[in-house]
Protein backbone atom coordinates (compact mmCIF):
# COMPACT_ATOMS: atom_id res chain seq x y z
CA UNK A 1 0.59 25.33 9.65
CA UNK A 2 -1.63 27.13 6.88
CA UNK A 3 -3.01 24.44 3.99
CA UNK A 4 -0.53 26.05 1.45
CA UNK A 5 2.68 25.72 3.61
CA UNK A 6 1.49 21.63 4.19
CA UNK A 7 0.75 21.84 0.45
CA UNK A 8 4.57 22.77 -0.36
CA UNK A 9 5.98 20.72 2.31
CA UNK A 10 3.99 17.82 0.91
CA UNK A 11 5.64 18.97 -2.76
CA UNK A 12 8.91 18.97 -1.25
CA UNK A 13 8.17 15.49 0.22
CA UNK A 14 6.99 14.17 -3.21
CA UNK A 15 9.53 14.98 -5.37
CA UNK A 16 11.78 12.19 -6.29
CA UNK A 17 8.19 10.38 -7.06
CA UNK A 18 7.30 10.87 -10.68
CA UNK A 19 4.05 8.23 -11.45
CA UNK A 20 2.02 8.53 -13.88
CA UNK A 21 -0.48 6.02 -12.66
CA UNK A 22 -0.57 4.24 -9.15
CA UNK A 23 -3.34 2.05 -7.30
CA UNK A 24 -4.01 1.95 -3.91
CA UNK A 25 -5.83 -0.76 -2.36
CA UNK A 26 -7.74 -0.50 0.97
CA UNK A 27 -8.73 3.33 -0.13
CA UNK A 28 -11.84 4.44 1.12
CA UNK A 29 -10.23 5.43 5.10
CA UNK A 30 -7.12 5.31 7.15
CA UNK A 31 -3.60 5.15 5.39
CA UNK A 32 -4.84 4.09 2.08
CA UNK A 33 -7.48 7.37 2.04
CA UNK A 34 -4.45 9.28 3.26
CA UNK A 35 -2.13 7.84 0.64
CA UNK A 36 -5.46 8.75 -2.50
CA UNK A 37 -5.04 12.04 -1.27
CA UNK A 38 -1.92 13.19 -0.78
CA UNK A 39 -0.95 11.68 -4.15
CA UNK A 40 -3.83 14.06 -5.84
CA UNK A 41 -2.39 17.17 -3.78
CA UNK A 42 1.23 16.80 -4.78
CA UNK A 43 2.67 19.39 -6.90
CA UNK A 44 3.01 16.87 -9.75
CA UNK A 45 0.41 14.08 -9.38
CA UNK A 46 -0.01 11.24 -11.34
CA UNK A 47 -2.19 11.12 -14.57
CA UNK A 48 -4.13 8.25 -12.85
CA UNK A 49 -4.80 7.32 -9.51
CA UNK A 50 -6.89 4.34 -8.77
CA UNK A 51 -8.18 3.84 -5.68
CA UNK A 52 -10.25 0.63 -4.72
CA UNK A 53 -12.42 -1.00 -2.08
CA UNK A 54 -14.90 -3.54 -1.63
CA UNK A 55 -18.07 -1.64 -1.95
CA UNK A 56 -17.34 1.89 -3.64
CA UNK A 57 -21.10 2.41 -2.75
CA UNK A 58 -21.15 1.84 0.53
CA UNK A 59 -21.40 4.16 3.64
CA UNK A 60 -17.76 4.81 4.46
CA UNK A 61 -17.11 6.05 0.85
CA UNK A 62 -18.61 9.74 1.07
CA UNK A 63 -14.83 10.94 2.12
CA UNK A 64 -13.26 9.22 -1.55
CA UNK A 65 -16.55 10.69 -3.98
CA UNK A 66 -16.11 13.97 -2.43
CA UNK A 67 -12.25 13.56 -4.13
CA UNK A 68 -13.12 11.75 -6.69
CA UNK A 69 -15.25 15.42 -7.79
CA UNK A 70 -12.62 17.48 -7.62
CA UNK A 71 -10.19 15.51 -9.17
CA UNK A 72 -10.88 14.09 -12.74
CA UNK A 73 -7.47 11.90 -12.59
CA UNK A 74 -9.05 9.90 -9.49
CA UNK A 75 -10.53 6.32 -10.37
CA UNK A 76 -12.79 4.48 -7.86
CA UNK A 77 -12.78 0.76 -8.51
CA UNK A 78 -14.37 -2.22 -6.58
CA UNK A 79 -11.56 -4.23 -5.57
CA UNK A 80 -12.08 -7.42 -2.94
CA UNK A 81 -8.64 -8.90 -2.38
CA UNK A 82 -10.30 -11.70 -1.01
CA UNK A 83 -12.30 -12.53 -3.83
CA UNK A 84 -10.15 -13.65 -7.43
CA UNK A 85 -12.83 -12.63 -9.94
CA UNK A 86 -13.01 -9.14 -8.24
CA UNK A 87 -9.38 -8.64 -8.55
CA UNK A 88 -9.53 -10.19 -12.19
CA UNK A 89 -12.24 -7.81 -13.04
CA UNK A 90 -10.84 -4.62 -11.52
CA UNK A 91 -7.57 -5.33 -13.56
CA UNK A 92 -9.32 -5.60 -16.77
CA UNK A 93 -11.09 -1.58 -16.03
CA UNK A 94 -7.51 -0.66 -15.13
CA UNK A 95 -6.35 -2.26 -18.13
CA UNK A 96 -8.38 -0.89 -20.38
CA UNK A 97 -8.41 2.74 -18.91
CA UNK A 98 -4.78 3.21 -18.86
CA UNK A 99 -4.56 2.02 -22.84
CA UNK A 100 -1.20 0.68 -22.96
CA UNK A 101 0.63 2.31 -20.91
CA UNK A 102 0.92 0.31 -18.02
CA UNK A 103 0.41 0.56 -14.09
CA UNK A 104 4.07 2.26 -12.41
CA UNK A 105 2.91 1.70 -8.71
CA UNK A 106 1.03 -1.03 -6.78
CA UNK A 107 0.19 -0.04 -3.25
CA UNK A 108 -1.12 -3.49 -1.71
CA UNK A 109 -2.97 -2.04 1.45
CA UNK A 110 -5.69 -3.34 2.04
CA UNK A 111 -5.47 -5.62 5.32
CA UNK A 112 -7.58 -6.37 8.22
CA UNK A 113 -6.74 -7.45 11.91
CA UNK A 114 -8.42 -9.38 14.79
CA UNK A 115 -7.46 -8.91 19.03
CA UNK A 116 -6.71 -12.17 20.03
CA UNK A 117 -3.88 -13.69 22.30
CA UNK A 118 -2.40 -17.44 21.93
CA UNK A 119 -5.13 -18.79 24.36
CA UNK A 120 -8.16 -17.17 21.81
CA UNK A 121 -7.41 -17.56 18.63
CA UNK A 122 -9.49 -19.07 16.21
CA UNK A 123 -8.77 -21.07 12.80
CA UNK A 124 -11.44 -19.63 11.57
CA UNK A 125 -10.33 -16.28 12.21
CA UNK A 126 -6.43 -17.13 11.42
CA UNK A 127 -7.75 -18.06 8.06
CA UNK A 128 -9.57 -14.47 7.54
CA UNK A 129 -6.59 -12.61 8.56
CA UNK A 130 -4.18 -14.57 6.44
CA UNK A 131 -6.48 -14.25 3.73
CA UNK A 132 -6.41 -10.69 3.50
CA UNK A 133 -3.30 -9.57 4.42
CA UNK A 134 -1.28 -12.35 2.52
CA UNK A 135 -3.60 -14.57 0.24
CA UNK A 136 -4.93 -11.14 -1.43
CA UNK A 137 -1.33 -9.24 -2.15
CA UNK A 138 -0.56 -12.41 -4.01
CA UNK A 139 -3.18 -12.25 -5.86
CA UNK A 140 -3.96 -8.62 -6.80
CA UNK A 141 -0.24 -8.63 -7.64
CA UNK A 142 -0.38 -11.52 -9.73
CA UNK A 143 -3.28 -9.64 -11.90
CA UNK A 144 -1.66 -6.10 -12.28
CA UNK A 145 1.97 -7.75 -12.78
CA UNK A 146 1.15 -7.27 -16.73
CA UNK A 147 0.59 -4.06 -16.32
CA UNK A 148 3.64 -3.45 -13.82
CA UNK A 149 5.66 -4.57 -16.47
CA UNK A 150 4.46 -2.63 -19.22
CA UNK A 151 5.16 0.31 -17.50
CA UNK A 152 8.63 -0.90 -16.69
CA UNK A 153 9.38 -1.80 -20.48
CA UNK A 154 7.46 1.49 -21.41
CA UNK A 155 10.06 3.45 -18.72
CA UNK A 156 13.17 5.15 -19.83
CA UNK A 157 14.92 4.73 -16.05
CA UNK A 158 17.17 2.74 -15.24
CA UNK A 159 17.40 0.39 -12.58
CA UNK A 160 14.62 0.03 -10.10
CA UNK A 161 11.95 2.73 -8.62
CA UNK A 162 9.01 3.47 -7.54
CA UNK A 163 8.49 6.14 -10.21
CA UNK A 164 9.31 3.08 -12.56
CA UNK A 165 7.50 0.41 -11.79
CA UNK A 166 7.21 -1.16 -7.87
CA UNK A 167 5.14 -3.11 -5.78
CA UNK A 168 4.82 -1.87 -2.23
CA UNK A 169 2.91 -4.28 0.47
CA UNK A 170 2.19 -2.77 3.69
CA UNK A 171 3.32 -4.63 6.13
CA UNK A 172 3.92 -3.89 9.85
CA UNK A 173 6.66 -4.57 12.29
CA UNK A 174 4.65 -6.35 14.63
CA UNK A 175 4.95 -9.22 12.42
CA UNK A 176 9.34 -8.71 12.83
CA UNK A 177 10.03 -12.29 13.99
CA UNK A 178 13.01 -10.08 15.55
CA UNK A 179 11.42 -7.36 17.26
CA UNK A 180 7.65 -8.22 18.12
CA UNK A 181 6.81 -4.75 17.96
CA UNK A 182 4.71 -3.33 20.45
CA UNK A 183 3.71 -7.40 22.38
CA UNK A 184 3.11 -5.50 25.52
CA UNK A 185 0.51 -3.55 23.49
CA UNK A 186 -1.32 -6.66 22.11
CA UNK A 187 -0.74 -9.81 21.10
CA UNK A 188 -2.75 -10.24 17.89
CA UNK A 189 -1.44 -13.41 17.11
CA UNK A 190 -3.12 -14.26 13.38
CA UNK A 191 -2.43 -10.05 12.38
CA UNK A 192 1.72 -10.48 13.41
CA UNK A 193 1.78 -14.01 11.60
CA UNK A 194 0.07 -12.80 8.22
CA UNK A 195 2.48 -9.78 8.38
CA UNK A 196 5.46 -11.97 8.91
CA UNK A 197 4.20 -13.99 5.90
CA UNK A 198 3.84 -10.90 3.66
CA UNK A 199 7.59 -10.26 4.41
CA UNK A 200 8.61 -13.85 2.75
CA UNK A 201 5.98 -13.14 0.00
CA UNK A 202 7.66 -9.55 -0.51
CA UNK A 203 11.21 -11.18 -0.48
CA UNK A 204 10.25 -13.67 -2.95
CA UNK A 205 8.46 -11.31 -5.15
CA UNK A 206 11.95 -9.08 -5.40
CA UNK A 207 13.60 -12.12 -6.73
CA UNK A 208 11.32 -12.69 -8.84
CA UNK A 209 9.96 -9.52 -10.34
CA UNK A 210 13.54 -7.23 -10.68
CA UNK A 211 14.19 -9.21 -13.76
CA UNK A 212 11.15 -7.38 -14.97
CA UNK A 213 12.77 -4.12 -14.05
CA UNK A 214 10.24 -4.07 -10.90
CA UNK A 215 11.03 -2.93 -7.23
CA UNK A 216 9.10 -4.99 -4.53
CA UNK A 217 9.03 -3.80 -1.25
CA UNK A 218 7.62 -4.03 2.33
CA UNK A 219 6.86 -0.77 4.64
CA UNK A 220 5.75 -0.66 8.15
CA UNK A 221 3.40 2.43 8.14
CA UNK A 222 4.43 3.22 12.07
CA UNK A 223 1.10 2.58 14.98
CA UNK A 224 -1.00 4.76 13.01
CA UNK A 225 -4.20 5.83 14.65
CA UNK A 226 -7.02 5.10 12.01
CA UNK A 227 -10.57 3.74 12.03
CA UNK A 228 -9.29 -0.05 13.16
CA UNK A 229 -7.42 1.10 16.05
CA UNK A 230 -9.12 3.82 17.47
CA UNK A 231 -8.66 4.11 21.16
CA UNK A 232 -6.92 0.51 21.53
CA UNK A 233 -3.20 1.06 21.49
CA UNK A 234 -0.55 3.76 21.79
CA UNK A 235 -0.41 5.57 18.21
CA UNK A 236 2.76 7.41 18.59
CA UNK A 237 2.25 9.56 14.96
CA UNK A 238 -1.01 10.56 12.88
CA UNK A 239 -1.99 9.23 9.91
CA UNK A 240 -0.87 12.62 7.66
CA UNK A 241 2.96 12.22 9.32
CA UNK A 242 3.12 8.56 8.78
CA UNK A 243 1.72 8.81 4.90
CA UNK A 244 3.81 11.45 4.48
CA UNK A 245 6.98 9.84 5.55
CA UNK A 246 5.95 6.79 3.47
CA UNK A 247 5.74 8.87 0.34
CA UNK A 248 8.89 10.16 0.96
CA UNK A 249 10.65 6.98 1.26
CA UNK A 250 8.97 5.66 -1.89
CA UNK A 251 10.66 8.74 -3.79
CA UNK A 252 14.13 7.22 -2.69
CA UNK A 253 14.29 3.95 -3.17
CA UNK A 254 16.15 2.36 -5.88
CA UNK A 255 17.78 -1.05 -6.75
CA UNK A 256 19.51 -1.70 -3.64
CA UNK A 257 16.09 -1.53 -1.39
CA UNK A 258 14.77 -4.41 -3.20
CA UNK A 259 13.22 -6.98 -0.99
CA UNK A 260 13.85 -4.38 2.04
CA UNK A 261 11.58 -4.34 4.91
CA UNK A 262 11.38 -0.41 5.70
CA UNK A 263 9.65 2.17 7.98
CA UNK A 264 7.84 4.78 7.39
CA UNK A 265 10.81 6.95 8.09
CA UNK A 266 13.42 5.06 5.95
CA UNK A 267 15.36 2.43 8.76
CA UNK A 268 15.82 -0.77 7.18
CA UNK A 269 13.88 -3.07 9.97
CA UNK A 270 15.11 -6.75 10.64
CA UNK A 271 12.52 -9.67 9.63
């Protein structure tokens, strides 16, 4: 497929998702470098996209300055979700770059994950993982939710979107107390329990956010094949199909997909 043909299909996917500004955590490889870019080569990007990670000088960053050169609207931030007075401090730049008009989209994807089976696992490792994957949401949430709802009082839209004002947390369905996606594959017993937790953390934060005209929702990005898996499980879809299916469900949710835990192609999945 020629680069203008993924271009347009990429458009086509896009559509429904009008942002002006969006932040994507976890940006500097894998989905949420996927995400930064596809955002910045849709047919209508946003007027902001701020991507962040914990060292925006360090050596896996080369990928993200390259973009961030071509595209003036693209924001590199440091952003530790496991440290409070990072995420404090990268909401105040945010803040103070967007001038008022307030933050539509939080992507919360930043997330780590350790092998381990029921015999191996470590506290001190159980701690990390939940840290990451459910401690830091919370948190950066908690510091950008003044800005979500600017944008949502800001918004002429009714109802709930992501074009409005949404918090998405990427979640995985290997932590579906239902399904235990993919056991046979690996057990990764502190990983599965910190995604189950971010389910209950996104179903509480849909109660308690759509008053504030916000959409909170979790999305299982598929078994992706990125930097953290390479060559240790099946990855049934690359990283450009699975962002661009994500993006694509983003553009269609609405009111009624609050507190959903969805896929990267739009099935609702059971907790």
């Amino acid at each position: 497929m020629s680069a203008t043909r993924t271009e347009q299909r990429q458009g086509r996917t896009m559509a429904g998702l009008n942002l002006r500004s969006v932040l994507v955590t976890g940006a500097n490889r894998g989905i949420g470098l996927e995400l930064v870019k596809q955002l910045l080569r849709n047919s209508n990007p946003p007027e902001w996209v701020f991507a962040t990670c914990r060292d925006p000088a360090g050596k896996q960053m080369q990928e993200l300055q390259n973009l961030q050169a071509k595209h003036l609207n693209l924001v590199i931030n440091a952003l530790e979700v496991r440290d409070p007075a990072s995420i404090k401090a990268a909401a105040a730049r945010v803040e103070a770059h967007l001038k008022g008009s307030g933050l539509n989209l939080l992507i919360n994807n930043a997330g780590i994950w350790k092998l381990s089976t029921l015999e191996s696992e470590t506290p001190e490792d159980m701690a990390l993982v939940y840290t990451s994957n459910v401690m830091g949401p919370l948190l950066v949430t908690q510091a950008f939710l003044p800005l979500l709802k600017q944008a949502a009082q800001g918004s002429p839209q009714r109802g709930l979107s992501c074009s409005k004002a949404a918090v998405v947390n990427m979640s995985s369905e290997a932590g579906s107390i239902q399904n235990v996606y993919n056991w046979h594959l690996g057990h990764l017993i502190s990983y599965r329990c910190s995604k189950a937790a971010l389910n209950m953390l996104t179903k509480c934060q849909a109660l308690g956010y759509s008053r504030n005209g916000i959409l909170s929702v979790a999305l299982h990005p598929g078994w992706v094949r990125t930097d953290g898996n390479s060559g240790s499980m099946q990855t049934p879809q690359t990283v450009d199909e699975s962002v661009q299916g994500m993006l694509h469900v983003l553009s269609t949710l609405s009111e009624k997909d609050n507190g959903a835990f969805v896929n990267w192609e739009g099935k609702v999945l059971p907790w």
